[in-house]
Protein backbone atom coordinates (compact mmCIF):
# COMPACT_ATOMS: atom_id res chain seq x y z
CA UNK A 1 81.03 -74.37 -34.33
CA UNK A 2 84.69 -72.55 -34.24
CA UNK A 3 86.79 -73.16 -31.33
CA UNK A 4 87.30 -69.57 -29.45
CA UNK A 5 90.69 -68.03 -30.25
CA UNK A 6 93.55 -68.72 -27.71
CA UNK A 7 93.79 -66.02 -25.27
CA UNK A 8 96.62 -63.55 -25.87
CA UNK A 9 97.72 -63.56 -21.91
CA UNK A 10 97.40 -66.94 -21.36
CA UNK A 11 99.29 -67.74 -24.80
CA UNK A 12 102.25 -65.39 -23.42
CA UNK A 13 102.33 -66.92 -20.15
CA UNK A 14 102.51 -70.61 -21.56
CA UNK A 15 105.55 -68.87 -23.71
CA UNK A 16 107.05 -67.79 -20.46
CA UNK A 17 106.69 -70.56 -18.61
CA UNK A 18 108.17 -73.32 -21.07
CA UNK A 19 111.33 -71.57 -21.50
CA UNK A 20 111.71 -71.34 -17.52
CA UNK A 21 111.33 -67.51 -17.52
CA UNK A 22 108.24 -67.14 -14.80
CA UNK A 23 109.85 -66.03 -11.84
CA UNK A 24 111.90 -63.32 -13.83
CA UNK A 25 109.42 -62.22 -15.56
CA UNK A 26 106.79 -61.94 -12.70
CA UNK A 27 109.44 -59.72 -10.83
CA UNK A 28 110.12 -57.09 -13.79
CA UNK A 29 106.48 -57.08 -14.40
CA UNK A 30 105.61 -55.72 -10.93
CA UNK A 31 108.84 -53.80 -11.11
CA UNK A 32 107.70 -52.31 -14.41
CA UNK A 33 103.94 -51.74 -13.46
CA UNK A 34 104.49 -47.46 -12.50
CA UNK A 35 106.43 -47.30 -15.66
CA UNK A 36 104.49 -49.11 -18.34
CA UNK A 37 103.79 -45.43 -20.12
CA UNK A 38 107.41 -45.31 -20.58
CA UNK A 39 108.24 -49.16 -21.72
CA UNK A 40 104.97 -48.77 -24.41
CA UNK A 41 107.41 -46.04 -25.97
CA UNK A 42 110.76 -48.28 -25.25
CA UNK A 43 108.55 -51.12 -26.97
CA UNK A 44 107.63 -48.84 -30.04
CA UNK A 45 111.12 -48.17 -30.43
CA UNK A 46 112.53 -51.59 -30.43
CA UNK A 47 109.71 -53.29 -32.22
CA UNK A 48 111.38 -54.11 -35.75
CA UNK A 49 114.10 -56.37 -33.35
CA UNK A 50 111.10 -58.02 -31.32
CA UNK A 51 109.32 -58.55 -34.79
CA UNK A 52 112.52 -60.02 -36.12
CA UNK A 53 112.65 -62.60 -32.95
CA UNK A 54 109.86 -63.26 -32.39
CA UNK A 55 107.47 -63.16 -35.29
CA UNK A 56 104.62 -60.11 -36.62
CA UNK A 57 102.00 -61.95 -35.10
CA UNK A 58 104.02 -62.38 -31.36
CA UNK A 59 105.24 -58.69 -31.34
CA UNK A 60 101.73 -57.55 -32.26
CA UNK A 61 100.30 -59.47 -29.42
CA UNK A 62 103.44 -58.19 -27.19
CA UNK A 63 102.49 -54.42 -28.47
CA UNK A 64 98.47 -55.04 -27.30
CA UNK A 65 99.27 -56.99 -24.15
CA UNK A 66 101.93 -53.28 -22.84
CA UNK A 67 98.75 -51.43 -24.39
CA UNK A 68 97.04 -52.39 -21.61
CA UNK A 69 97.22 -51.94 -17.82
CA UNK A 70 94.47 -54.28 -16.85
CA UNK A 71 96.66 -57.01 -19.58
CA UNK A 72 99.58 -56.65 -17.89
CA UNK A 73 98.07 -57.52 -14.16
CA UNK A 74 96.22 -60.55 -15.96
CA UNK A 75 99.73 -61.51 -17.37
CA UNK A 76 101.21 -61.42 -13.81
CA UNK A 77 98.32 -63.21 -11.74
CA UNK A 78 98.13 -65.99 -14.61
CA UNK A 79 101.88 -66.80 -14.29
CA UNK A 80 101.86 -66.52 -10.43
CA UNK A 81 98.41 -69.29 -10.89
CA UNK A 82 100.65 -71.29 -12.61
CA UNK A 83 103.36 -71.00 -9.68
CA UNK A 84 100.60 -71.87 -7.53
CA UNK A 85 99.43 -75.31 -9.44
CA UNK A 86 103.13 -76.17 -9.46
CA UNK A 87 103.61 -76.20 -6.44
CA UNK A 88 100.60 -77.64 -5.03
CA UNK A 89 101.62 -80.60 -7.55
CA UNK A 90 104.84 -80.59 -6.05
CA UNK A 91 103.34 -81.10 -2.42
C-alpha cells in the first residue's frame, strides 16, 4: 500500500511556517481574499521568477492553490490551527 500524497495546503503552510512567515502571510491572505481574480493574473505574469525560486513543482502547486477560492481559506485556517497549537503549547 502507497502512502497518500502530501497535501498541497498543508505542504505550503509547513513552508510558511518554518521560515517564520505565518502571521504575514495570514494577514495578506485575508487582505487578498476580494482580489484573488486579480493576483491569479499577477501570478500568471510573474510565474517564470516564482518557478526560478522556488522550483516547477512549488510554483505549480502555488498556481493550483490561487486557482482556488475554497484553497486559499484552507491555506489560512491551517496556518491560523497552527497559531492555535502554538500557543496552547506555549500555555
Amino acid at each position: 500500500m502507497s502512502a497518500a500524497p502530501p497535501d498541497p495546503v498543508q505542504s505550503i503552510s509547513d513552508a510558511i511556517v518554518s521560515r517564520g512567515l505565518r502571521e504575514p502571510a495570514i494577514f495578506l491572505l485575508e487582505l487578498c481574499k476580494p482580489l484573488m481574480g486579480c493576483m491569479r493574473e499577477v501570478y500568471t505574469v510573474s510565474e517564470p521568477l516564482t518557478t526560478s525560486l522556488a522550483g516547477s513543482e512549488r510554483a505549480l502547486t502555488v498556481r493550483e492553490l490561487l486557482s482556488s477560492n475554497s484553497a486559499v481559506e484552507q491555506l489560512i485556517l491551517c496556518l491560523e490551527r497552527s497559531r492555535d497549537r502554538d500557543s496552547e503549547g506555549a500555555s
